[in-house]
Protein backbone atom coordinates (compact mmCIF):
# COMPACT_ATOMS: atom_id res chain seq x y z
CA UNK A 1 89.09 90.61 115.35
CA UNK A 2 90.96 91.92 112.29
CA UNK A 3 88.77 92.70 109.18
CA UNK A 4 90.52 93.52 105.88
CA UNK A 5 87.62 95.21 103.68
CA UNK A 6 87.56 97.28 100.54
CA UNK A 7 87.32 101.37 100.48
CA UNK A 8 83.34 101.02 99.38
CA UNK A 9 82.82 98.76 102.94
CA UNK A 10 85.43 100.38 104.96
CA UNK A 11 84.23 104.17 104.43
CA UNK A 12 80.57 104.08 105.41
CA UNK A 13 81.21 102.42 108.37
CA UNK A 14 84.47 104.57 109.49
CA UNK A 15 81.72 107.36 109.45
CA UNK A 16 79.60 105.29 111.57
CA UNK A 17 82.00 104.51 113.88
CA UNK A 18 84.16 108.25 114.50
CA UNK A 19 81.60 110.15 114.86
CA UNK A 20 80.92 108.81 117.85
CA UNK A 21 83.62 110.83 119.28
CA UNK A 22 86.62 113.01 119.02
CA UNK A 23 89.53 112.02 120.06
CA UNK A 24 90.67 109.95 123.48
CA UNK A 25 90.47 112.95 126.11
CA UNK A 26 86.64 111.84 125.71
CA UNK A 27 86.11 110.25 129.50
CA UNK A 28 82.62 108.18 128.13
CA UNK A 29 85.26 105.84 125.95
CA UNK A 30 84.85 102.62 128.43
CA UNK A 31 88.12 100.33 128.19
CA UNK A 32 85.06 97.58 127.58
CA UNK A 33 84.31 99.21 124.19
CA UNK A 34 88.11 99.01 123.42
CA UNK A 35 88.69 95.61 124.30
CA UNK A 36 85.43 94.50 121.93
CA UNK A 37 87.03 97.05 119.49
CA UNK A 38 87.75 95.76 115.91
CA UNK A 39 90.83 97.24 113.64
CA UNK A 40 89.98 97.48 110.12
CA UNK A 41 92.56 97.04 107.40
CA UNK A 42 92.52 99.32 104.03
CA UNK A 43 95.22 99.18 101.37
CA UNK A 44 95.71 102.93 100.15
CA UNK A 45 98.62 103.01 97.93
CA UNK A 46 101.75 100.97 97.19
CA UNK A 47 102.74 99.92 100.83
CA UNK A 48 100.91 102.27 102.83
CA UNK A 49 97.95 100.67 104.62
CA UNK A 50 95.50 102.81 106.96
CA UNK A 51 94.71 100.96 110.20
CA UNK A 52 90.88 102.10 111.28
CA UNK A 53 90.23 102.05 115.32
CA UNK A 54 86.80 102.72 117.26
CA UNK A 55 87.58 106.23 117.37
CA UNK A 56 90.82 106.87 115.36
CA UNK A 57 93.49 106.04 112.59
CA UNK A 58 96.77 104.64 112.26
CA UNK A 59 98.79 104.52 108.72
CA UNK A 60 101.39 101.65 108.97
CA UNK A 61 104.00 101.20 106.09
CA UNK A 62 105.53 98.18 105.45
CA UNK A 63 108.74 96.97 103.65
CA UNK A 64 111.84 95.01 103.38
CA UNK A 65 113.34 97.47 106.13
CA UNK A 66 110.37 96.66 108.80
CA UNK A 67 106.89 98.38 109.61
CA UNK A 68 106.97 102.13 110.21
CA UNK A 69 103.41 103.05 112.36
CA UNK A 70 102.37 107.10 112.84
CA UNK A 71 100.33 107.26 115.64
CA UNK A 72 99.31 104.20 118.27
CA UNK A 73 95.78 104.91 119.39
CA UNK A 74 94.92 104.14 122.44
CA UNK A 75 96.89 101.40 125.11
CA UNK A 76 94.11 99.12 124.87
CA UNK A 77 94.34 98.45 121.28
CA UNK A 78 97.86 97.78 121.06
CA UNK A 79 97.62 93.96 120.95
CA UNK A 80 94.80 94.49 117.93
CA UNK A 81 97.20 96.47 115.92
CA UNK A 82 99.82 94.40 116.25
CA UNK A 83 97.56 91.61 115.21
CA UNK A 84 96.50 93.82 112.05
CA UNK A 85 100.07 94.37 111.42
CA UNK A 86 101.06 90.70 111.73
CA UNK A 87 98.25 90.05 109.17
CA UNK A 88 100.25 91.69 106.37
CA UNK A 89 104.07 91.59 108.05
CA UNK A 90 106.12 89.21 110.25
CA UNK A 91 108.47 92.25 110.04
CA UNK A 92 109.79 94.51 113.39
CA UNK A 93 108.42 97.94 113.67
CA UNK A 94 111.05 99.95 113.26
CA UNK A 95 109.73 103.50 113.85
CA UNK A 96 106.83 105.03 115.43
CA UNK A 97 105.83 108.50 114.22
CA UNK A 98 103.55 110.55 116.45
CA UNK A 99 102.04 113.45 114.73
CA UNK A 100 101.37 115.11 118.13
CA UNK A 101 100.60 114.84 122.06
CA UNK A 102 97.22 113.61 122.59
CA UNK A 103 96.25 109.94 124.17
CA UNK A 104 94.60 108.62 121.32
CA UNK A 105 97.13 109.18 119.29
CA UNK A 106 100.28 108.05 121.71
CA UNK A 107 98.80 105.85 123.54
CA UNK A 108 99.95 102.59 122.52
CA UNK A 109 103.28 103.90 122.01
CA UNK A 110 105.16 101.89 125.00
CA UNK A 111 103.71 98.64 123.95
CA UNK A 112 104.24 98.65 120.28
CA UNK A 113 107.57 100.27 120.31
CA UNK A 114 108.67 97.46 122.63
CA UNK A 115 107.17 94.87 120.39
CA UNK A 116 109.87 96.09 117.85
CA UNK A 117 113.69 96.77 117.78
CA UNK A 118 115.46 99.79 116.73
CA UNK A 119 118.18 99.76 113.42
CA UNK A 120 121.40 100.17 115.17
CA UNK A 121 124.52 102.25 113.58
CA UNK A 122 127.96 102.24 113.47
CA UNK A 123 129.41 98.70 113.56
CA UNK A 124 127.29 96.57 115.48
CA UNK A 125 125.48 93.53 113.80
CA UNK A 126 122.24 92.67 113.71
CA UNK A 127 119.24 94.37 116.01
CA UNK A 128 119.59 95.84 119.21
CA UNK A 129 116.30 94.48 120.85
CA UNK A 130 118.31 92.56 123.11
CA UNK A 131 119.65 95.54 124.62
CA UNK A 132 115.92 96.56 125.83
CA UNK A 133 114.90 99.34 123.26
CA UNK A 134 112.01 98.90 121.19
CA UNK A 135 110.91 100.46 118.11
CA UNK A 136 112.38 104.16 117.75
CA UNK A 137 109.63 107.05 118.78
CA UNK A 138 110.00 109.97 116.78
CA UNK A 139 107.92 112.96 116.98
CA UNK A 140 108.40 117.16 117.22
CA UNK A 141 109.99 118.09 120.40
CA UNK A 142 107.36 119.81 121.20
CA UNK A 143 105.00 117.08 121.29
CA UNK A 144 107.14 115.80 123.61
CA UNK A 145 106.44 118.80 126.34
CA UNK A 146 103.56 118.04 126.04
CA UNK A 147 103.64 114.63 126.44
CA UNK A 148 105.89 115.67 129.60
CA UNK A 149 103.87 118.15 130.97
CA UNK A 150 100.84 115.72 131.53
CA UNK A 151 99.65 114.93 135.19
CA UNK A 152 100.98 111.91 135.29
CA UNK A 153 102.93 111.96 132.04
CA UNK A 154 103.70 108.93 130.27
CA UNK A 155 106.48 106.03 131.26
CA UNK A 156 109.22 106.96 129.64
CA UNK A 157 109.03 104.25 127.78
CA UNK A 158 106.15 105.51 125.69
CA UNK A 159 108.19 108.82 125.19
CA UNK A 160 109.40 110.09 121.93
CA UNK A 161 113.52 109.84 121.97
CA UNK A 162 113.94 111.36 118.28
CA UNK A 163 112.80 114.65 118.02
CA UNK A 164 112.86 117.68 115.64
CA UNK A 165 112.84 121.46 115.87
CA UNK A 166 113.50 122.78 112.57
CA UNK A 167 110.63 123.00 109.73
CA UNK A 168 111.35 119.18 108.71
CA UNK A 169 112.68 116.11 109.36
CA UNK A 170 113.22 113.30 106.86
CA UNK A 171 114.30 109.80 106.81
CA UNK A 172 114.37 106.76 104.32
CA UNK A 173 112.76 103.79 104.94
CA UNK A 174 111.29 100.78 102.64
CA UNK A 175 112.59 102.55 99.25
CA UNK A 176 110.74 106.00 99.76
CA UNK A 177 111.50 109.28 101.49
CA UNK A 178 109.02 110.11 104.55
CA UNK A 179 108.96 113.53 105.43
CA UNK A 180 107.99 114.99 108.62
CA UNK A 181 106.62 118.77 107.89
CA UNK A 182 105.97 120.81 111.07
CA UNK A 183 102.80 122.63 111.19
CA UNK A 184 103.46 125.01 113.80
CA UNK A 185 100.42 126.33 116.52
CA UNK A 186 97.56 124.17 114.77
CA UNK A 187 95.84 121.46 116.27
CA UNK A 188 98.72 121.95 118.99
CA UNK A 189 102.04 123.33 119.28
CA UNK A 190 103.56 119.75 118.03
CA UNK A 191 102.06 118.69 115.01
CA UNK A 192 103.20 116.89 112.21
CA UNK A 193 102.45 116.08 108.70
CA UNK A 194 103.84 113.17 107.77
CA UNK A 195 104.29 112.63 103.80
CA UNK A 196 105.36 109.29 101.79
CA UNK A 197 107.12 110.49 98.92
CA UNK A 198 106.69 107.74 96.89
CA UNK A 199 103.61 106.38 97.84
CA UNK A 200 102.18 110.27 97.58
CA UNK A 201 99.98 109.58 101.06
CA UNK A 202 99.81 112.06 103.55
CA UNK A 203 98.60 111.16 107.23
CA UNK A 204 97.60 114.48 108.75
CA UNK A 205 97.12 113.59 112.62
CA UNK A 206 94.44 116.15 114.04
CA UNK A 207 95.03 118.80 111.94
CA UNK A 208 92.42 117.20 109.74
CA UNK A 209 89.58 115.29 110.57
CA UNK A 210 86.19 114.36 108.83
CA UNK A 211 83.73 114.45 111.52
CA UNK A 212 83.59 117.40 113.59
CA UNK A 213 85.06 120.63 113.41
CA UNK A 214 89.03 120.61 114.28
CA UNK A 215 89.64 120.31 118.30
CA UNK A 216 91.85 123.20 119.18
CA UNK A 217 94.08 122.45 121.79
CA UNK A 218 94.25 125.76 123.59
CA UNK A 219 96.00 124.83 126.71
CA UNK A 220 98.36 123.03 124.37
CA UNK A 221 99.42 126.36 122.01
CA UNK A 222 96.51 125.18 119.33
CA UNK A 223 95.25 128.33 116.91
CA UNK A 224 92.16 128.45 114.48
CA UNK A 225 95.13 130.22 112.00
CA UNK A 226 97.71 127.20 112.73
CA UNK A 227 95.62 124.86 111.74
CA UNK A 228 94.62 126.57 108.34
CA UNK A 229 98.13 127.29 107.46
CA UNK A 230 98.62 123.38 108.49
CA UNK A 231 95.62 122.61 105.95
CA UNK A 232 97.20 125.16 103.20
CA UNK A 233 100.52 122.83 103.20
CA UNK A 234 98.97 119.88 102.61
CA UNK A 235 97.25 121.65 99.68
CA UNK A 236 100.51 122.55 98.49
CA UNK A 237 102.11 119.15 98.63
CA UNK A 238 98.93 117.13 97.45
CA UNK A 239 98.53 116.62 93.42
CA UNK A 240 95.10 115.95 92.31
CA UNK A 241 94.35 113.16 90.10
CA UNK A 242 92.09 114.23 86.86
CA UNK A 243 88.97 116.21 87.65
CA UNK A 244 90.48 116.45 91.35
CA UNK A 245 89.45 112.85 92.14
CA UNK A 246 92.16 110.77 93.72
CA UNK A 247 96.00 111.59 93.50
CA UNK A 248 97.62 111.84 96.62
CA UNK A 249 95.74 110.59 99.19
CA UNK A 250 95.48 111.93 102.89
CA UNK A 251 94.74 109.93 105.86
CA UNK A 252 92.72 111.79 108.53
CA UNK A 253 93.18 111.35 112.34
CA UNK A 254 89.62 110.54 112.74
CA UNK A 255 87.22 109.79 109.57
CA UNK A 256 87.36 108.20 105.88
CA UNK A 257 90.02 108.60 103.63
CA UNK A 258 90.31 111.23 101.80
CA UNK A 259 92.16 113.67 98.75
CA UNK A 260 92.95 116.92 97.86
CA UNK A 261 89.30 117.99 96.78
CA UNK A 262 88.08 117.12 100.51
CA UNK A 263 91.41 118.93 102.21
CA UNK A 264 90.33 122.09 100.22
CA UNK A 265 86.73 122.33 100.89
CA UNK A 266 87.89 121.43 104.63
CA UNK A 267 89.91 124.61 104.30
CA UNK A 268 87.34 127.08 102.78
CA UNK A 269 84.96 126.03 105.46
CA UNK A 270 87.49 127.00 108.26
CA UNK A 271 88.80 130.21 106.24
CA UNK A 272 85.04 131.31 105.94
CA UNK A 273 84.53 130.68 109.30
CA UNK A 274 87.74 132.59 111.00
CA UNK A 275 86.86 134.85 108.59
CA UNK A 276 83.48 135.59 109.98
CA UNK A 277 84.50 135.77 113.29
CA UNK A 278 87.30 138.46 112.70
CA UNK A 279 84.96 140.19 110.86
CA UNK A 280 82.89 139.79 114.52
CA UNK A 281 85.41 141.25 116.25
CA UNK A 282 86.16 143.89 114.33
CA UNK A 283 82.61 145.20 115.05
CA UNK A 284 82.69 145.14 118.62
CA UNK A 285 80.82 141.55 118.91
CA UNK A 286 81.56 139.97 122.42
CA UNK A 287 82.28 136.09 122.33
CA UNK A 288 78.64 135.37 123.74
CA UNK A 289 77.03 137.95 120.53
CA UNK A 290 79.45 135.86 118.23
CA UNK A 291 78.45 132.77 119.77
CA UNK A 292 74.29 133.19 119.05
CA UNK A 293 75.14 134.79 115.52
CA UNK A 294 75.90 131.28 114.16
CA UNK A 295 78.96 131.78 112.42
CA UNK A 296 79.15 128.13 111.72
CA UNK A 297 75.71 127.97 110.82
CA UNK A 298 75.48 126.61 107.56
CA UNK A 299 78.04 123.57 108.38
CA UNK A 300 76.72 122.43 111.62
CA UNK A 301 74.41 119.78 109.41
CA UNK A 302 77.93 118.33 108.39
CA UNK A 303 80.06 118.92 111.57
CA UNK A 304 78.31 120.42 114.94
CA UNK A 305 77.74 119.01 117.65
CA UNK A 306 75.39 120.17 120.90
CA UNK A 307 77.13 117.59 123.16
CA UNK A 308 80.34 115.78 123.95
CA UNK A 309 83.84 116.35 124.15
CA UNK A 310 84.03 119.13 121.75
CA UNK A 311 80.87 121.32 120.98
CA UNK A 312 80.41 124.08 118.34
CA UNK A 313 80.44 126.60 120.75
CA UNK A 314 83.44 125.31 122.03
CA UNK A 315 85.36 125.51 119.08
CA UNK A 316 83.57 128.96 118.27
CA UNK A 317 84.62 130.53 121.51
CA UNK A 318 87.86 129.05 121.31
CA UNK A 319 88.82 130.29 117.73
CA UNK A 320 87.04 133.95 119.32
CA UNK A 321 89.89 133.51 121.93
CA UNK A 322 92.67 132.62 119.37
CA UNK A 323 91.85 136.28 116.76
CA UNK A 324 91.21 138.04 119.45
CA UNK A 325 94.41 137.70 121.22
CA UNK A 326 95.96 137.83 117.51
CA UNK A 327 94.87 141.54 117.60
């Protein structure tokens, strides 16, 4: 069932509904709950629209050109989105953007991308769908290790075939420029911040998220720093609107939407933190001392949790881990 509600429906009920988990690693997501899953629809600016799952987000632009989608939660709800996407389109998708590795994030890659057609080059007419490729998957390359280095990894038909290494990677699509930004060792060692230019919305994959503190993906090269440098770029490309109240707009992975003022208080609360538990270290603490001090104390109300896929004292012995190997 497709819903399209307003930003005063949508957010209470995105809060609701994300906090009842992280992200897809989470075994306790049954494929039932997916199947009754709904996809909510919210306008955000000009053509960008933000695509609300049981657990996660999608932004999907649309245009003359096609649909452009960055990330394709999970397998199950790739019919849904398509449906969603049909609601306001009877355009191909064009391009899928994934902003890194993770499930819930790539999931419905293969399906959606084969739903689509890639723009062809050089001197051939028309689409190329008939040739058996789908959508184009872009991503960083090294979201695509990952991706690769899964047991089993994906079909390869769900694998990113456009990849960047540098700093950036742009392209333009519907009228506007979309920028790809890496943000090197955050959330994991493949993220990226996707930006439309014109629009001025940002969809920030896991490197931001509203309800619970960040996952860092150890195993996958994620860092408590990487992530706060991550953060600290989207500060530096947002623009506040008066009094710091709308202006550019960012899309979370998981959560409401969102704008500078809430990236910036998302940041203090991590700097604060890694500062605290440097400051730990420096005195000797061990992980377990560090760990009962409560360095995340006073935000636990907001984003702890004692249970589930990702605990505070997860992420507190894991950032422990990350500045104490930094020293």
């Amino acid at each position: 069932m497709i819903k399209p509600i307003i930003r005063s429906v949508l957010v209470p009920a995105v809060i609701c509904l994300v906090n009842l988990c992280l992200i897809a690693h989470s075994s306790a997501q049954d494929s039932n709950d997916l199947a009754n899953a709904e996809i909510h629809i919210l306008p955000v600016s000009g053509n960008i629209y933000m695509l609300v799952g049981p657990i996660g987000n999608s932004t999907v632009q649309i245009g003359d050109d096609g649909v452009l989608i960055v990330d394709t939660q999970f397998a199950e709800l790739s019919e849904k989105i398509l449906a969603a996407i049909r609601t306001l389109t009877d355009k191909p998708v064009r391009y899928i953007i994934n902003t890194h590795s993770h499930g819930d994030h790539t999931g419905g890659n293969a399906p959606i991308a084969q739903a689509g057609s890639t723009i062809q080059g050089g001197n051939v007419s028309g689409d190329i769908s008939d040739a058996g490729m789908g959508a184009t998957i872009i991503s960083h390359e090294n979201a695509l290790f990952e991706m690769l280095s899964q047991d089993p990894p994906p079909p390869a038909d769900a694998l990113p075939f456009d990849t960047y290494f540098q700093d950036q990677k742009d392209l333009y699509f519907n009228g506007e420029p979309v920028l790809l930004y890496e943000a090197p060792a955050a959330h994991t060692s493949g993220d990226s911040i996707v930006h439309f230019r014109s629009s001025d919305v940002i969809s920030a994959g896991d490197l931001f998220v509203t309800t619970t503190y960040p996952f860092i993906d150890e195993a996958n090269g994620g860092n408590i720093n990487g992530i706060i440098d991550g953060l600290n770029h989207i500060i530096k490309i947002a623009v506040p609107k008066e009094k710091q109240e709308g202006g550019t707009l960012i899309i979370p992975g998981h959560g409401r939407l969102c704008d500078e003022a809430d990236i910036v208080e998302f940041r203090d609360m991590m700097t604060i933190i890694r500062d605290r538990i440097q400051a730990m270290i420096e005195d000797g603490m061990s992980m377990e001392q560090v760990v009962e001090a409560g360095p995340t104390r006073d935000y636990d109300g907001r984003y702890g949790a004692d249970s589930g896929f990702w605990t505070t004292r997860q992420f507190v012995e894991t950032a422990y881990r990350n500045l104490q190997n930094a020293g």
